[in-house]
Protein backbone atom coordinates (compact mmCIF):
# COMPACT_ATOMS: atom_id res chain seq x y z
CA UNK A 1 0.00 0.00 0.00
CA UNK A 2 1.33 3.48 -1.16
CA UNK A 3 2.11 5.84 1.66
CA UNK A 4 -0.73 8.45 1.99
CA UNK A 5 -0.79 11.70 0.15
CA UNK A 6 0.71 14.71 2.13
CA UNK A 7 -1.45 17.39 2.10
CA UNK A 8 -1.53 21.65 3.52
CA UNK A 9 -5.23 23.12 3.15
CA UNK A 10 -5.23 26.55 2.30
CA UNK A 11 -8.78 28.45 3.01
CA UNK A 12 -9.75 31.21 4.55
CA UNK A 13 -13.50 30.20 5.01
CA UNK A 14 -12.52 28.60 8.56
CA UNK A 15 -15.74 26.41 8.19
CA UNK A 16 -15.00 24.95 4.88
CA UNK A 17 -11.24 24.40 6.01
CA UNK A 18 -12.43 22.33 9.12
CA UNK A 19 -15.34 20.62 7.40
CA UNK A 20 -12.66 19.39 4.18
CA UNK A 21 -10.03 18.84 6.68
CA UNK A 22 -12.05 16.50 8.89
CA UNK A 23 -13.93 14.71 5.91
CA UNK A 24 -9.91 13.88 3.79
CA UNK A 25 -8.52 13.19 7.30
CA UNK A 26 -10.67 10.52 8.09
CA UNK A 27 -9.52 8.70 4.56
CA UNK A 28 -5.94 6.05 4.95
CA UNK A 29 -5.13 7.37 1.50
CA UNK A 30 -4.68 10.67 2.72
CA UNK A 31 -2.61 12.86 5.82
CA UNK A 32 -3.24 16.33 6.79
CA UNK A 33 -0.26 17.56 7.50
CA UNK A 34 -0.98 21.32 8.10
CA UNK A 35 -4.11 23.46 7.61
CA UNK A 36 -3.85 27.33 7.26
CA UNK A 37 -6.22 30.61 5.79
CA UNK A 38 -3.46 32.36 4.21
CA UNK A 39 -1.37 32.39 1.10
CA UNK A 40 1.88 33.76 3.21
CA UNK A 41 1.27 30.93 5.73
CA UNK A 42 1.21 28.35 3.52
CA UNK A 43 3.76 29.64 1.58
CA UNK A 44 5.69 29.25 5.53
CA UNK A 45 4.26 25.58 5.95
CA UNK A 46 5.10 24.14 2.71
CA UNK A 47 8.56 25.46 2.61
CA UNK A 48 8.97 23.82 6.22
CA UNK A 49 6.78 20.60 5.68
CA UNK A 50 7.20 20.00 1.94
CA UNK A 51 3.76 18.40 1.31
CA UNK A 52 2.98 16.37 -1.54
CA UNK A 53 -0.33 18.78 -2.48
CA UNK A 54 -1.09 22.06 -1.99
CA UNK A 55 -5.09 22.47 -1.97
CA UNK A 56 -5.46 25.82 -2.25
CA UNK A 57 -8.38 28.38 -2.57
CA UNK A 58 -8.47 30.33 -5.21
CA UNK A 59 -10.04 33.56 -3.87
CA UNK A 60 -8.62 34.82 -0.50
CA UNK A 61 -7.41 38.15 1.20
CA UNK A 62 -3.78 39.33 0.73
CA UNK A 63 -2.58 37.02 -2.12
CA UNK A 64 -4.72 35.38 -4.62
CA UNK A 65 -4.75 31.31 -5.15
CA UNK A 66 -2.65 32.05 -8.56
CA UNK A 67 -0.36 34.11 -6.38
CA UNK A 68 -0.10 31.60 -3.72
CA UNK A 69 -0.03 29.12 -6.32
CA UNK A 70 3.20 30.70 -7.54
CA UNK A 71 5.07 31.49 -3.90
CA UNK A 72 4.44 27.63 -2.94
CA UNK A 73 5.54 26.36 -5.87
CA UNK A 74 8.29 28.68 -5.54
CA UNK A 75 9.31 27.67 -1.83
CA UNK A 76 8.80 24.18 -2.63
CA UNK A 77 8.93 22.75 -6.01
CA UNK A 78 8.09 19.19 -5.40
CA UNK A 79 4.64 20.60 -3.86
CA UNK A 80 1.87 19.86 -6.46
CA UNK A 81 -1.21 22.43 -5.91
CA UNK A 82 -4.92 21.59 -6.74
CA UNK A 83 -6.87 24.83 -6.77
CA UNK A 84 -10.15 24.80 -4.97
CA UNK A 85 -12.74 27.21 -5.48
CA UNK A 86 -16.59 28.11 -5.50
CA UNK A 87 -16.17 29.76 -9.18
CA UNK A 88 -13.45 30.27 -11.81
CA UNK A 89 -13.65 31.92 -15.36
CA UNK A 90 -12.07 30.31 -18.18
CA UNK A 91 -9.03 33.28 -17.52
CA UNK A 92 -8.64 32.32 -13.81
CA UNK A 93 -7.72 28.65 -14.70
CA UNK A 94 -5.28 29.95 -17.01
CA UNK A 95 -3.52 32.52 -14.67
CA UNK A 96 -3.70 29.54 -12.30
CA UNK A 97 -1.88 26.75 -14.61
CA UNK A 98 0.84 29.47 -15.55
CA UNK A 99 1.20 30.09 -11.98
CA UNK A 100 1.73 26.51 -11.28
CA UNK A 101 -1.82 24.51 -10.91
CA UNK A 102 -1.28 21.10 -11.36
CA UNK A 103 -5.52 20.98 -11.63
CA UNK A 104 -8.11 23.10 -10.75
CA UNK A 105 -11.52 21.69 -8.73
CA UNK A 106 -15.07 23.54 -8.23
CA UNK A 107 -16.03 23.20 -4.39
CA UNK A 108 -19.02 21.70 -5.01
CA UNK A 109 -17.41 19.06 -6.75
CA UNK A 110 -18.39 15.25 -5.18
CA UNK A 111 -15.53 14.26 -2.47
CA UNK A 112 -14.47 11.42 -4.48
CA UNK A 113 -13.73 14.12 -7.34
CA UNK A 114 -11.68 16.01 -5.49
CA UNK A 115 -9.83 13.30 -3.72
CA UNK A 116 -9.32 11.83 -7.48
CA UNK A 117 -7.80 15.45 -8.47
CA UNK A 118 -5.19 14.82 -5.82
CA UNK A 119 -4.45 11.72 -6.07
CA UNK A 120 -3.71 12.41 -10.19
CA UNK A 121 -1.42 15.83 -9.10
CA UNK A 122 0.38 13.37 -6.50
CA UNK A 123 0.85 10.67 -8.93
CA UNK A 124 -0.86 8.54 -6.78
């Protein structure tokens, strides 16, 4: 059995971030391994943790998910990011791959779809 999938949330709804942290960290196939609201602390926690995936929102004060996108992928290049969001325009998910998105998911997306999305960016 593969090791489970290393993974930083980045949201700043605090409800959303518990509720998707609690439903992926009850899975085997996939660990937690930090869970922040900002782009400049997860830019922090991925430099220090190096997590497989990045789930990251897309809109969030400070720096956007593309710019977050960017600065992780910056501080940790191994760090795949799956971009999370309520609603993108065709022009977001391209700012977003440029910046780094391995894949980008809607939030109301079925669990299984997002846990496929990062299992595919892990290579899992």
């Amino acid at each position: 059995m593969a090791p489970p999938v290393r993974i930083v949330l980045v949201e700043d709804n605090q409800v959303f971030r518990e509720t998707l942290e609690l439903l992926l960290g009850l899975r085997g196939d996939l660990d937690i391994v930090a869970s922040v609201a900002t782009g400049p602390k997860a830019v922090e926690v991925c430099a220090e943790l190096r997590p497989d995936v990045a789930i990251v929102d897309y809109r969030m004060p400070g720096l956007s998910g593309a710019q977050t996108t960017e600065a992780v992928r910056e501080a940790s290049p191994a760090t795949r990011v799956v971009c999370l969001t309520a609603s993108v325009s065709a022009a977001e998910v391209e700012e977003l791959h440029a910046a780094g998105a391995a894949a980008c998911v809607k939030k109301d997306e079925e669990l299984e779809q997002i846990v496929a999305a990062i299992h595919a960016v892990a290579g899992a």
